[in-house]
N, C-alpha and C. Protein backbone atom coordinates (compact mmCIF):
# COMPACT_ATOMS: atom_id res chain seq x y z
N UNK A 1 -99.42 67.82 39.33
CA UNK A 1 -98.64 67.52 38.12
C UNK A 1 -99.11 66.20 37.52
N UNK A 2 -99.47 65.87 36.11
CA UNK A 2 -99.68 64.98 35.51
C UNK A 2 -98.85 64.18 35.44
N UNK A 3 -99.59 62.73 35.20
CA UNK A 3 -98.59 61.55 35.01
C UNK A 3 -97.50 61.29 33.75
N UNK A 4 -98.50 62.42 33.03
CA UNK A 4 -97.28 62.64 31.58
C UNK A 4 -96.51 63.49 31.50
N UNK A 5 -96.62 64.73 32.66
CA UNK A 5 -95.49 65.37 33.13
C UNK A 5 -94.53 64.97 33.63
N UNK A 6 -94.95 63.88 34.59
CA UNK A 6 -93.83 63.84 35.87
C UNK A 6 -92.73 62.57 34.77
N UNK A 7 -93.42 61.77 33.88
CA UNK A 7 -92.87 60.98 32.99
C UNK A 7 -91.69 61.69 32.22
N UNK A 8 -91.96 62.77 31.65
CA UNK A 8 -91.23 63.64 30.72
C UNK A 8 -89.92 64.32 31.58
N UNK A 9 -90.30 64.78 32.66
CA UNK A 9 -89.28 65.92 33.98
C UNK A 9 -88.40 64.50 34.06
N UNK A 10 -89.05 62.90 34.23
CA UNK A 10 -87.99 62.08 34.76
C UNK A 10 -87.25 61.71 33.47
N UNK A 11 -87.46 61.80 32.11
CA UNK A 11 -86.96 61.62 30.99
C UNK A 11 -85.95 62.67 30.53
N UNK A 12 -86.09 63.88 30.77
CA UNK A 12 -85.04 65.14 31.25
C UNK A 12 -83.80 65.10 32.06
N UNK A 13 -84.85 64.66 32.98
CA UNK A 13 -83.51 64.20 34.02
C UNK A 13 -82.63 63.40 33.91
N UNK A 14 -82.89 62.15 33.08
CA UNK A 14 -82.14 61.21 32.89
C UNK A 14 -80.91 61.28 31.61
N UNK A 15 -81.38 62.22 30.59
CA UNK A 15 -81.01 62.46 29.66
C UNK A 15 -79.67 63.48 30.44
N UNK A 16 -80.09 64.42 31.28
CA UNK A 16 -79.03 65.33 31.78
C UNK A 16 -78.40 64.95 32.29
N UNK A 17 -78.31 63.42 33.58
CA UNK A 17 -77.88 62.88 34.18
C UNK A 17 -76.43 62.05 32.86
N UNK A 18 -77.46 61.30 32.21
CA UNK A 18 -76.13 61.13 31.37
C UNK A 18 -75.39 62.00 30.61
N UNK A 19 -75.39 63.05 30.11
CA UNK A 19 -74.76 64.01 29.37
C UNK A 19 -73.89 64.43 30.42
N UNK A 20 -74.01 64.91 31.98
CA UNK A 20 -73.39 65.20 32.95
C UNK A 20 -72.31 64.34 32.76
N UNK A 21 -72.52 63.09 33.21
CA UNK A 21 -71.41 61.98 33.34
C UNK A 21 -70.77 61.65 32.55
N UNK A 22 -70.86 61.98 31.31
CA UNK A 22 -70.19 61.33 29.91
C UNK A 22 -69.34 62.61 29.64
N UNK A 23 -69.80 64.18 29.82
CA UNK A 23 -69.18 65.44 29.79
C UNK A 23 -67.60 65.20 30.52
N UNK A 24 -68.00 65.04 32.27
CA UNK A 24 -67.10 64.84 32.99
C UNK A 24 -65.58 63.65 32.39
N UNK A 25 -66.40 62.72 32.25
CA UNK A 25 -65.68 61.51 31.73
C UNK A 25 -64.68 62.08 30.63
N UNK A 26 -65.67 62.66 29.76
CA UNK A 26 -64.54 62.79 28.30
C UNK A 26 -63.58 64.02 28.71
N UNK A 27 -64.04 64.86 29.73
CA UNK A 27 -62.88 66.06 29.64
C UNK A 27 -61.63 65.88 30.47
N UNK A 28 -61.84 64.76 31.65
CA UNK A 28 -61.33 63.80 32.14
C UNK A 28 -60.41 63.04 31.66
N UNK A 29 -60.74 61.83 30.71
CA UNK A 29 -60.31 60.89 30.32
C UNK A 29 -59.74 61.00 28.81
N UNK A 30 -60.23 61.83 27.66
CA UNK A 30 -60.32 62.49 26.22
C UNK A 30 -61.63 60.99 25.98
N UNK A 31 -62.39 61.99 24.67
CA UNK A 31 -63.37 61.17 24.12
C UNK A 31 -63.03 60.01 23.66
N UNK A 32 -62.04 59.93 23.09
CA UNK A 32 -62.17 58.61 22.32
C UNK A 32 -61.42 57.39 23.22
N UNK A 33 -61.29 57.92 24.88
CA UNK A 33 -60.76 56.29 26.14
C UNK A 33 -61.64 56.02 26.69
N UNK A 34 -63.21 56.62 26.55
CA UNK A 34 -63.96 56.80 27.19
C UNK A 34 -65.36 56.07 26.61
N UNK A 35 -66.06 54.80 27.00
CA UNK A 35 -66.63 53.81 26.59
C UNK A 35 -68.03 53.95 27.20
N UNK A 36 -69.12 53.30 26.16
CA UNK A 36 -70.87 53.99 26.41
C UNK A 36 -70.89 52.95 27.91
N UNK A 37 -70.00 52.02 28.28
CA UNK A 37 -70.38 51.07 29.54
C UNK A 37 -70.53 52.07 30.38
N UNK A 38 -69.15 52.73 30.46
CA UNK A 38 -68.26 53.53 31.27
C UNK A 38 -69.40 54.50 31.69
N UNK A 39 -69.73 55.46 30.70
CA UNK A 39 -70.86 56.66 30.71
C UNK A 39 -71.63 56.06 31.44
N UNK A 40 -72.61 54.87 31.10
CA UNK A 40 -73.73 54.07 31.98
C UNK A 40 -73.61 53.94 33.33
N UNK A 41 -72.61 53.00 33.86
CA UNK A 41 -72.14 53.02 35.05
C UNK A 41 -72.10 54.52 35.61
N UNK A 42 -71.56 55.30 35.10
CA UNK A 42 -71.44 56.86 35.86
C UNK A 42 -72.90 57.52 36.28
N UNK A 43 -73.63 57.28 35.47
CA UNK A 43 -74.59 58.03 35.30
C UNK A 43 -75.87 57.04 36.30
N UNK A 44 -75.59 56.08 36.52
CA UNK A 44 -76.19 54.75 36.93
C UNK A 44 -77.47 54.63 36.18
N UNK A 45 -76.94 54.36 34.88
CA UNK A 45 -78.12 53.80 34.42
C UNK A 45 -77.56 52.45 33.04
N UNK A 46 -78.82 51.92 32.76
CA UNK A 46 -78.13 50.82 32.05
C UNK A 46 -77.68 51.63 30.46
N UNK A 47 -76.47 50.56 29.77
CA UNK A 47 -76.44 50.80 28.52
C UNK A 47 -77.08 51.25 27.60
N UNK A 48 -77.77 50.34 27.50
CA UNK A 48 -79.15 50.57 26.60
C UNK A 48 -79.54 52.04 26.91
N UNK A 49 -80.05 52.20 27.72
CA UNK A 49 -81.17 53.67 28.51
C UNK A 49 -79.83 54.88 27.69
N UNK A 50 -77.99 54.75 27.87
CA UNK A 50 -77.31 55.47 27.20
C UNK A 50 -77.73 56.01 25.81
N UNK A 51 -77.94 54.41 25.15
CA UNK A 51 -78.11 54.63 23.62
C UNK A 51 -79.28 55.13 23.14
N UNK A 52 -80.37 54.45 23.95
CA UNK A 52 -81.67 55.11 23.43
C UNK A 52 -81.87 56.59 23.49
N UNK A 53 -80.94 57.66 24.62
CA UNK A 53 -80.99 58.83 24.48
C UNK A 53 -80.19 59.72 23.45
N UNK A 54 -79.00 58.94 23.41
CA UNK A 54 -77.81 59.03 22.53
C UNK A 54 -77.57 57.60 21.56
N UNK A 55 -78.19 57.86 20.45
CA UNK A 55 -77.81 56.52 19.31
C UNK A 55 -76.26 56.68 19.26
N UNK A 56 -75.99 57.70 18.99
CA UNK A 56 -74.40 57.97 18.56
C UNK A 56 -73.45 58.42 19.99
N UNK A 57 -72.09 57.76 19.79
CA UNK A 57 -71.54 58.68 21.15
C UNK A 57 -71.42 59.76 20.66
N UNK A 58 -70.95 60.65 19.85
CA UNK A 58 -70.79 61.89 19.28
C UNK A 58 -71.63 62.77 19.80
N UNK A 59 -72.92 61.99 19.94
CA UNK A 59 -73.84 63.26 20.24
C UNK A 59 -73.87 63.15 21.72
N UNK A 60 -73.06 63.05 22.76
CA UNK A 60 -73.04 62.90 23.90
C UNK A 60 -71.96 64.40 24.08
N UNK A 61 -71.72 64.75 23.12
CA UNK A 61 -70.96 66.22 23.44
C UNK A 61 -71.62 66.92 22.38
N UNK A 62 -71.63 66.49 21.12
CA UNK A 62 -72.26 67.56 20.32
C UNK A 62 -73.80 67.53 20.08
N UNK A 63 -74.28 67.68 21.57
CA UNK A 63 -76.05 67.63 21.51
C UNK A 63 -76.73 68.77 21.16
N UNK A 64 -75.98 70.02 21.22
CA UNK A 64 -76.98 71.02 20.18
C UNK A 64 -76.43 70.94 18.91
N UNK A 65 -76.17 69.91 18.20
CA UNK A 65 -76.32 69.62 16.44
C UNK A 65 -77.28 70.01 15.47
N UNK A 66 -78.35 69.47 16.21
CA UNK A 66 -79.73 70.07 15.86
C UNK A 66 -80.06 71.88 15.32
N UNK A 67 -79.45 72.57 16.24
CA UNK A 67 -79.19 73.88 15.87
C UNK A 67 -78.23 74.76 15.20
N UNK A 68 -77.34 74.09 15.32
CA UNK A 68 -75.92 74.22 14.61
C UNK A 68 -76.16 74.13 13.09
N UNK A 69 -77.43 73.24 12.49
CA UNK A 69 -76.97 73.15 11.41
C UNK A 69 -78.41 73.51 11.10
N UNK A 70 -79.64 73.81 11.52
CA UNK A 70 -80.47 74.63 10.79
C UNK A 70 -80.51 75.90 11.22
N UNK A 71 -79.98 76.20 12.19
CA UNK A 71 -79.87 78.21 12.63
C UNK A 71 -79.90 79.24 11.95
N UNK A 72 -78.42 78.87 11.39
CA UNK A 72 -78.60 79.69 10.07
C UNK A 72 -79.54 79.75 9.21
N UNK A 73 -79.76 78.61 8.52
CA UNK A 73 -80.90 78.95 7.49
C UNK A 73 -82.40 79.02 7.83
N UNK A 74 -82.47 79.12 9.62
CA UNK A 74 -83.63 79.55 10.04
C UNK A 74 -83.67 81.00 9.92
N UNK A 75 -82.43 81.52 10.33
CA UNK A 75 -82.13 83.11 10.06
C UNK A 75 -82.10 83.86 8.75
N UNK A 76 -81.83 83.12 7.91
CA UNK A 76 -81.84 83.44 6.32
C UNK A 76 -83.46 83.78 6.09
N UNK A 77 -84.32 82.43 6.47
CA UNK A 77 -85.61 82.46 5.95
C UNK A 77 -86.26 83.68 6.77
N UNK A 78 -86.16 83.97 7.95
CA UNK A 78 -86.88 85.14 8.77
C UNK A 78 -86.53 86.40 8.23
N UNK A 79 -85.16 86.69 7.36
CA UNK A 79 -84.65 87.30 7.38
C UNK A 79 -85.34 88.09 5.85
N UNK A 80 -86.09 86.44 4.84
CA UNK A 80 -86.17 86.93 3.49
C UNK A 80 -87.72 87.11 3.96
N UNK A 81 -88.09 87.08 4.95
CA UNK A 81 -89.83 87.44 5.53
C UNK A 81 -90.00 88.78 5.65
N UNK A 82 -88.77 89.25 6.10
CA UNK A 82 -88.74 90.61 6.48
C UNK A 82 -87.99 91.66 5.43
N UNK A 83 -87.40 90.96 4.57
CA UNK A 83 -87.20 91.68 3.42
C UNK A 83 -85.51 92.47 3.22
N UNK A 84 -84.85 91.28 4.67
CA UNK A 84 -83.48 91.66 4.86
C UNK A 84 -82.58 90.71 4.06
N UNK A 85 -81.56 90.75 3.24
CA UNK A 85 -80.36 90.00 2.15
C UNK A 85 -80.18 89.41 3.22
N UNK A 86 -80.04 88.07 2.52
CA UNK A 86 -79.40 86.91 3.60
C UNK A 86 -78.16 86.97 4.16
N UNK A 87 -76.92 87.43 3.78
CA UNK A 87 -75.67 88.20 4.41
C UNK A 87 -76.24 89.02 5.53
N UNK A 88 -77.00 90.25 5.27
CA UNK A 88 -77.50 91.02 6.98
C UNK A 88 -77.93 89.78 7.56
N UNK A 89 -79.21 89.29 7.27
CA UNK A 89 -80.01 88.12 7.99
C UNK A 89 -79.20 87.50 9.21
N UNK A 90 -78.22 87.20 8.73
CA UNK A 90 -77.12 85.76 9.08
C UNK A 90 -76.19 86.76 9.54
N UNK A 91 -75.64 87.63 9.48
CA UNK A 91 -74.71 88.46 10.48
C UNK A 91 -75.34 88.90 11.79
N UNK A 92 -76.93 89.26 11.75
CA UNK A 92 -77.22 89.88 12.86
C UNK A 92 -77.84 88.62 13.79
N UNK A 93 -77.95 88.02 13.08
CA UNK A 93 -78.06 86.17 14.03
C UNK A 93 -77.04 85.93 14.66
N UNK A 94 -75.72 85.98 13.80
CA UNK A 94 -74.34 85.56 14.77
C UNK A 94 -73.85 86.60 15.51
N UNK A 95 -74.35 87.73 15.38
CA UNK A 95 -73.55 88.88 16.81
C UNK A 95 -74.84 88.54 17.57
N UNK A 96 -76.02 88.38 17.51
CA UNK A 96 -76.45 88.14 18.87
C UNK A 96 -76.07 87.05 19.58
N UNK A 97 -75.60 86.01 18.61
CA UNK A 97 -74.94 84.43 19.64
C UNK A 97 -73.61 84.83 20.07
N UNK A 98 -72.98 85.75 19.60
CA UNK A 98 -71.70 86.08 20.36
C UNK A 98 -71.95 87.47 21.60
N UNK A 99 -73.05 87.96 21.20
CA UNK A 99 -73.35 88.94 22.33
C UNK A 99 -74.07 87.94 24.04
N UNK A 100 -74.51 86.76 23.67
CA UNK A 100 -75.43 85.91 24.60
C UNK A 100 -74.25 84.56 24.79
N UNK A 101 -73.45 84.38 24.40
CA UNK A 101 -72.07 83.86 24.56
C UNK A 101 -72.39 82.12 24.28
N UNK A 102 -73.17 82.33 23.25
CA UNK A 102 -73.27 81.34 22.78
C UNK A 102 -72.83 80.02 22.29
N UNK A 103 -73.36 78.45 22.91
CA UNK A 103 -72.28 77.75 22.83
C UNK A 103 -72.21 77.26 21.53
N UNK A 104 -73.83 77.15 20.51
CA UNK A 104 -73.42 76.54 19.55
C UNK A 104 -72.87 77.35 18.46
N UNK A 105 -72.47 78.30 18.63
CA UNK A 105 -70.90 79.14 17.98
C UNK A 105 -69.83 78.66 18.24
N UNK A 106 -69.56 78.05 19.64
CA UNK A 106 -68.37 77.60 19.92
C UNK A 106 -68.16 78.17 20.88
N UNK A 107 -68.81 78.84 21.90
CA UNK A 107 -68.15 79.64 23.34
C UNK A 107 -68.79 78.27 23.70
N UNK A 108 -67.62 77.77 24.86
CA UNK A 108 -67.25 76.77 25.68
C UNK A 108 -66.24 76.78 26.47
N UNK A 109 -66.06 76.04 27.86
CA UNK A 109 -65.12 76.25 28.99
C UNK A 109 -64.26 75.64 27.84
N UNK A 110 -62.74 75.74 28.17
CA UNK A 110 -61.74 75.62 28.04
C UNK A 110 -61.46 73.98 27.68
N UNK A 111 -61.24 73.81 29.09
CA UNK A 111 -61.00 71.93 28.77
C UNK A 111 -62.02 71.37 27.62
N UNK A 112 -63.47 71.62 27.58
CA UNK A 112 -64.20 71.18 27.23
C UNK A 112 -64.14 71.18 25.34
N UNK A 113 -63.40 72.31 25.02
CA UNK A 113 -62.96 72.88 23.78
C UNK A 113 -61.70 72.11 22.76
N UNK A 114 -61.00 71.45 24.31
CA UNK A 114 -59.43 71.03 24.22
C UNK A 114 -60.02 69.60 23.61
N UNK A 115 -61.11 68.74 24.28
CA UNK A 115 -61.15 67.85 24.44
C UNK A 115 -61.74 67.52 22.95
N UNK A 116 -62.85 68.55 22.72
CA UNK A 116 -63.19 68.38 21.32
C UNK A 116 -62.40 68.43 19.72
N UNK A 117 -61.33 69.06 20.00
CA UNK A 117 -60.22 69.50 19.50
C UNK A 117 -58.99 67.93 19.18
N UNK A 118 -58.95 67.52 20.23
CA UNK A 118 -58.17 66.38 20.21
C UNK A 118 -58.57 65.01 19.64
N UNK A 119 -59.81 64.98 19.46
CA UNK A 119 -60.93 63.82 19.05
C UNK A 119 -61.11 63.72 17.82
N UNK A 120 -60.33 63.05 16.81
CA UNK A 120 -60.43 62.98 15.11
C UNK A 120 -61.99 62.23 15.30
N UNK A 121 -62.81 61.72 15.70
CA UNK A 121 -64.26 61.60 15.77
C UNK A 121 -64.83 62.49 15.30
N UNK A 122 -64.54 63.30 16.62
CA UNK A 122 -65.94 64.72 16.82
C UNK A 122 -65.37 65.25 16.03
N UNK A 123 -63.75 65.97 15.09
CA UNK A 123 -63.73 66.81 14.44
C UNK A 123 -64.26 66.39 13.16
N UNK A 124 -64.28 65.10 12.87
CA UNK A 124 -64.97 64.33 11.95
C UNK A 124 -66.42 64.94 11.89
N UNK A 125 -67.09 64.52 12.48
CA UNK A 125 -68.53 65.01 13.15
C UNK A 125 -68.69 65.96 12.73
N UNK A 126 -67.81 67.19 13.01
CA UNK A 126 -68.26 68.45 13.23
C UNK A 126 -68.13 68.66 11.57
N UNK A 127 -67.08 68.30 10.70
CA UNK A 127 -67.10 68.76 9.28
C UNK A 127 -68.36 67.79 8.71
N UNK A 128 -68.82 67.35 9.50
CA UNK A 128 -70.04 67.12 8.82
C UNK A 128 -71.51 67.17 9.09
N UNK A 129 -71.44 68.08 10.04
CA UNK A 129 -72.36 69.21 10.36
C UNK A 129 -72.41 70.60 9.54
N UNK A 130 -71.11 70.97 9.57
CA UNK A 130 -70.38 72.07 8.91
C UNK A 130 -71.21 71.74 7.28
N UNK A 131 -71.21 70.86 6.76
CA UNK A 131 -71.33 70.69 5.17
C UNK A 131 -73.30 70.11 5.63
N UNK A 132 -73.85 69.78 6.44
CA UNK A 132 -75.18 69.87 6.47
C UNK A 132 -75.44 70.93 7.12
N UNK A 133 -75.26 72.16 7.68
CA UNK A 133 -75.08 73.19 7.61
C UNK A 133 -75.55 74.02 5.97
N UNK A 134 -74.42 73.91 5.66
CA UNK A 134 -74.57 74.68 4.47
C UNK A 134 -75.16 73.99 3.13
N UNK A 135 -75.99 72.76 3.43
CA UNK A 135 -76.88 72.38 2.30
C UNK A 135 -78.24 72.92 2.62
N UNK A 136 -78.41 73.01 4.21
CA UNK A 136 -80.09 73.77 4.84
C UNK A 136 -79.50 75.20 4.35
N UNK A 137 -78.64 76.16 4.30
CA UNK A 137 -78.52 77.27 3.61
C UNK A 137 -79.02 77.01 2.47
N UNK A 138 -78.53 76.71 1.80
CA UNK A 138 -78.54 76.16 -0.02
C UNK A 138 -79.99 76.42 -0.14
N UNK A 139 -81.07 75.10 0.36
CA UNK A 139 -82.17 74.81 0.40
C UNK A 139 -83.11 76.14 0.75
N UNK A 140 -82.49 76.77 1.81
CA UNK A 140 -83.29 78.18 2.42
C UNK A 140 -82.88 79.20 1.35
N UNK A 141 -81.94 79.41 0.69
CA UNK A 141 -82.27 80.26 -0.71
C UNK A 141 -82.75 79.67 -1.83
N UNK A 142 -82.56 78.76 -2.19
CA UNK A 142 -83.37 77.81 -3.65
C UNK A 142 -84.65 78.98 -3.70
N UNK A 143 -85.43 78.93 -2.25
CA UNK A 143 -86.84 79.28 -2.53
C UNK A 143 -86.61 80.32 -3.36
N UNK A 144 -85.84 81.17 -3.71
CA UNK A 144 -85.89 82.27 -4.85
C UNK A 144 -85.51 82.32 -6.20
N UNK A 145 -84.76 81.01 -6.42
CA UNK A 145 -84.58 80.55 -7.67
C UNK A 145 -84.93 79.42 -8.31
N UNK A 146 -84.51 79.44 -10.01
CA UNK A 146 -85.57 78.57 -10.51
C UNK A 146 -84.78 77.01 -9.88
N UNK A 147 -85.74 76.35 -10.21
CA UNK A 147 -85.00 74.53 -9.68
C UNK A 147 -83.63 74.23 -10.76
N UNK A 148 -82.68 74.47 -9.71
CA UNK A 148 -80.99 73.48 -10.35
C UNK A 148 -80.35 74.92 -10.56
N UNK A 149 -80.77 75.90 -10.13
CA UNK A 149 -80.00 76.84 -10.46
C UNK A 149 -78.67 76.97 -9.48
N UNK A 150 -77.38 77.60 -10.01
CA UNK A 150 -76.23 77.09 -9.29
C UNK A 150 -76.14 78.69 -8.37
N UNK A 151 -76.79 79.45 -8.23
CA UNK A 151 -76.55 80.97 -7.41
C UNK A 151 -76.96 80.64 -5.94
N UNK A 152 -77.75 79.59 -5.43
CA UNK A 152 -78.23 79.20 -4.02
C UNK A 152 -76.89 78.56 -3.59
N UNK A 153 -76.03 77.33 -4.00
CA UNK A 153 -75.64 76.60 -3.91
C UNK A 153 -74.36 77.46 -3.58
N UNK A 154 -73.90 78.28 -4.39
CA UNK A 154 -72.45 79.18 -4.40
C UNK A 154 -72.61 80.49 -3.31
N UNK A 155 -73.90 80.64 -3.11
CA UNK A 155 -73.91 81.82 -1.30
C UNK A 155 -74.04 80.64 -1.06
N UNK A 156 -74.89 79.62 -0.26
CA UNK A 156 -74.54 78.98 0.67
C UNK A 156 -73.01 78.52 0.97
N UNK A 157 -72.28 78.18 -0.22
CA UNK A 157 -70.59 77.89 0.45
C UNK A 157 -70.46 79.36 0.87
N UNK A 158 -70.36 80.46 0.27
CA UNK A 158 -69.75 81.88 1.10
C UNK A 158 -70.39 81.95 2.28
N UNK A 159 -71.64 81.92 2.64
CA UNK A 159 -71.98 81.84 3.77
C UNK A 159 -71.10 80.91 5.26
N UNK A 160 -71.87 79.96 4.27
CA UNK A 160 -71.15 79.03 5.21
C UNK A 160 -69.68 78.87 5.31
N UNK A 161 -68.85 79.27 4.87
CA UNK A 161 -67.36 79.30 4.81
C UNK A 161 -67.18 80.06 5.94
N UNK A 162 -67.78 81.64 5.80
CA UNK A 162 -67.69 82.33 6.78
C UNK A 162 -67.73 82.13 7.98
N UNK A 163 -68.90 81.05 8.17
CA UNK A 163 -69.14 80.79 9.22
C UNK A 163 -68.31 79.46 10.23
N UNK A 164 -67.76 78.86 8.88
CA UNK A 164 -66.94 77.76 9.34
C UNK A 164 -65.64 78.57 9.83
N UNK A 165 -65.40 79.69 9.16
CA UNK A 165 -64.17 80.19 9.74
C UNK A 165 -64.12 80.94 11.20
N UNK A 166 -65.07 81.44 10.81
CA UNK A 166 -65.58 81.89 12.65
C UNK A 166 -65.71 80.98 13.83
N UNK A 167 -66.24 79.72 13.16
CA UNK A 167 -66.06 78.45 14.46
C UNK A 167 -64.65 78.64 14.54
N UNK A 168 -63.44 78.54 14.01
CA UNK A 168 -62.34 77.94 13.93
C UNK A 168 -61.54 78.89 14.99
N UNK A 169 -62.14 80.09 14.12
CA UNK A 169 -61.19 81.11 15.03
C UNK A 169 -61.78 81.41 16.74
N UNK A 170 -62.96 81.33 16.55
CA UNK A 170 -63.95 81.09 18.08
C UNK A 170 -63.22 80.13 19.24
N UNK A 171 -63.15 78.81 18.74
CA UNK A 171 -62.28 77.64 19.06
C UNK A 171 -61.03 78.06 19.69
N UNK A 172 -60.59 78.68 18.50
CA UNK A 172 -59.23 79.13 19.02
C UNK A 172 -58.81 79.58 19.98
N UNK A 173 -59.68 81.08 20.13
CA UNK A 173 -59.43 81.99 21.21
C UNK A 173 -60.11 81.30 22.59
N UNK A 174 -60.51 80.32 22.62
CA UNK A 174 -61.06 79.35 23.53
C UNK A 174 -59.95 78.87 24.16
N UNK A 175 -59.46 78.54 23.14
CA UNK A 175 -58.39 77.01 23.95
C UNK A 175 -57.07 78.02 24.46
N UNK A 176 -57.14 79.45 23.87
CA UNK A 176 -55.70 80.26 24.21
C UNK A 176 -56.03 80.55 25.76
N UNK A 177 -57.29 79.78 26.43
CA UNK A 177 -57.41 80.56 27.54
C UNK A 177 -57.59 81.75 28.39
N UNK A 178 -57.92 82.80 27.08
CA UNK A 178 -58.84 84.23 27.70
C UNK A 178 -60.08 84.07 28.03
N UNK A 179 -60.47 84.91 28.88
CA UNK A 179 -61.85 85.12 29.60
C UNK A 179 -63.34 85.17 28.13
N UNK A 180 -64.33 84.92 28.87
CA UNK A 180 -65.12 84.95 27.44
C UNK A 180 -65.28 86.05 27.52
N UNK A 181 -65.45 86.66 28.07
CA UNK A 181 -65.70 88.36 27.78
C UNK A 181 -64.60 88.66 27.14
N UNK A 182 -63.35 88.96 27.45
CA UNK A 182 -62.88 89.34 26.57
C UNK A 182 -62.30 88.58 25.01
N UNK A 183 -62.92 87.15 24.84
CA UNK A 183 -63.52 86.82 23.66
C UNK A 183 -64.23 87.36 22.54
N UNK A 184 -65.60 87.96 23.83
CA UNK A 184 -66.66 87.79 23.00
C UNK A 184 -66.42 89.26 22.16
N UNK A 185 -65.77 90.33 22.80
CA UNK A 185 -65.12 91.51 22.17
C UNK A 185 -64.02 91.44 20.81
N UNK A 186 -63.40 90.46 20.98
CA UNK A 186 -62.33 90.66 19.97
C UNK A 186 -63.46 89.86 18.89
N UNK A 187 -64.27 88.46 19.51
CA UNK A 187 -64.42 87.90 18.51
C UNK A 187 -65.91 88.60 17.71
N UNK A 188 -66.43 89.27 18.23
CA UNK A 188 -67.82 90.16 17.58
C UNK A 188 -66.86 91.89 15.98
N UNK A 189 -65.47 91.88 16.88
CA UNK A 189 -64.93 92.64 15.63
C UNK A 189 -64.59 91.85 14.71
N UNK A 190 -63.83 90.60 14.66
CA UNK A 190 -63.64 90.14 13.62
C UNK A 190 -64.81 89.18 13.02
N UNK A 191 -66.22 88.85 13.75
CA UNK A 191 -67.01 88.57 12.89
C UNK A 191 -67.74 89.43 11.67
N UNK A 192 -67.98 90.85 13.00
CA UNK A 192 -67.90 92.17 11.28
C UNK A 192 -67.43 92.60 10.44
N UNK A 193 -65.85 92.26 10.73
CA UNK A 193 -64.68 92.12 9.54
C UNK A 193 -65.46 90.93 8.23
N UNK A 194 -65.55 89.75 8.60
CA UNK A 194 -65.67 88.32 8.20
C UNK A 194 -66.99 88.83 7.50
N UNK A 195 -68.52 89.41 7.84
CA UNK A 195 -69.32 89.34 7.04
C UNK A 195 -69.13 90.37 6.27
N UNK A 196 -68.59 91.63 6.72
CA UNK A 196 -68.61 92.64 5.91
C UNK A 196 -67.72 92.34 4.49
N UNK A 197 -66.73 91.19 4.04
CA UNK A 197 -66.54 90.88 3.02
C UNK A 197 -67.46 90.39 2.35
N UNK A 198 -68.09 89.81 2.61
CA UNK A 198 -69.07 88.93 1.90
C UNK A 198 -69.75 89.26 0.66
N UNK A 199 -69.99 89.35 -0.44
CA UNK A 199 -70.64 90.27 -1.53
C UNK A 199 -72.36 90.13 -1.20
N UNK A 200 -72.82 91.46 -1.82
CA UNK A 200 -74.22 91.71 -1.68
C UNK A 200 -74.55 90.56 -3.07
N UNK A 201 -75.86 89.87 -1.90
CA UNK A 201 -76.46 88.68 -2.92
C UNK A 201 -76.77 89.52 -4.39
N UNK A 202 -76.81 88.55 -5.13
CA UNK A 202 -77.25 88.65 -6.36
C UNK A 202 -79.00 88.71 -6.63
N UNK A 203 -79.50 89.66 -7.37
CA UNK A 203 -81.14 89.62 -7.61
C UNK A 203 -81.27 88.48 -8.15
N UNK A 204 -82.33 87.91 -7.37
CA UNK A 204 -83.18 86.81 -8.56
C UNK A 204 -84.17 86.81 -9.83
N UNK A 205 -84.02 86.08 -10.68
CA UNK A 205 -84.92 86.57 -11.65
C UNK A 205 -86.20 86.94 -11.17
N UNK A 206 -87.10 87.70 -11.60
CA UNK A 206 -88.31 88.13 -11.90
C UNK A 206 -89.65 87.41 -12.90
């Protein structure tokens, strides 16, 4: 194993090591009693080494952000490659994350759901993921219309509405304490309910 391997596996590790300890801590303690010293000490490593992995505490729970908010409009664009309306595109993206019990949908243990829930931070956070979310939509349809046109901008809110409502209700059936399986059943019918409203996009000019 290379020296720039074994560098990277120990940079992994350390990163997991703190996410471990800061996880425990906040579902433990709630996020916002729970201090970057605190995390450090747990994790035994210094402050600093916390921040440099995590600039923000926020992202010490919401570390797949990154995907959360270009997914979708990674699915839109594959979707206009293949010649599928961005409504199918983006429905058959989210039943496979609810068929694979996906967390950045929102399948999560219980406490872990509660804790995020209780935290005017992270719910902070999260509506503003939610709204960079649906500007990478926006941006992933533009490509079909002319520049400033307002038809990208108005599916991306339906899109994304949809999808904000599906976190909510996802969440929900989380914290009511049913099994994810029988989650992922109720919640895969009412996501086909949820897209099947949706109106068939509009043609773009020619």
């Amino acid at each position: 194993m290379s020296a720039q391997t074994l560098r990277e596996q120990k940079k992994q590790q350390t990163r997991q090591a703190i996410s471990d300890a800061a996880t425990r801590l906040f579902v433990e303690r709630g996020f916002d009693r729970v201090t970057i010293a605190e995390i450090a000490t747990a994790a035994g490593v210094a402050k600093m080494t916390v921040t440099n992995y995590y600039p923000r505490k926020e992202d010490l729970v919401l570390d797949l952000s990154e995907e959360f908010v270009a997914g979708a409009a990674r699915a839109v664009a594959a979707g206009r490659e293949a010649g599928v309306p961005a409504v199918e595109a983006l429905a058959e993206d989210y039943l496979a994350a609810v068929e694979r019990r996906d967390p950045v949908i929102g399948f999560a243990p219980e406490p872990f759901a509660r804790m995020l829930t209780e935290s005017p931070v992270l719910l902070a956070r999260l509506r503003e993921f939610h709204e960079q979310r649906e500007a990478a939509l926006a941006a992933a349809l533009a490509v079909d219309w002319p520049p400033g046109d307002i038809t990208p901008l108005a599916q991306a809110a339906q899109l994304g509405g949809a999808l904000r409502v599906l976190f909510g209700r996802l969440v929900e059936r989380v914290l009511s304490g049913e099994g994810l399986d029988a989650i992922a059943v109720a919640h895969e019918a009412e996501a086909r309910r949820v897209f099947a409203l949706l109106p068939p996009p509009p043609e773009p000019p020619r």
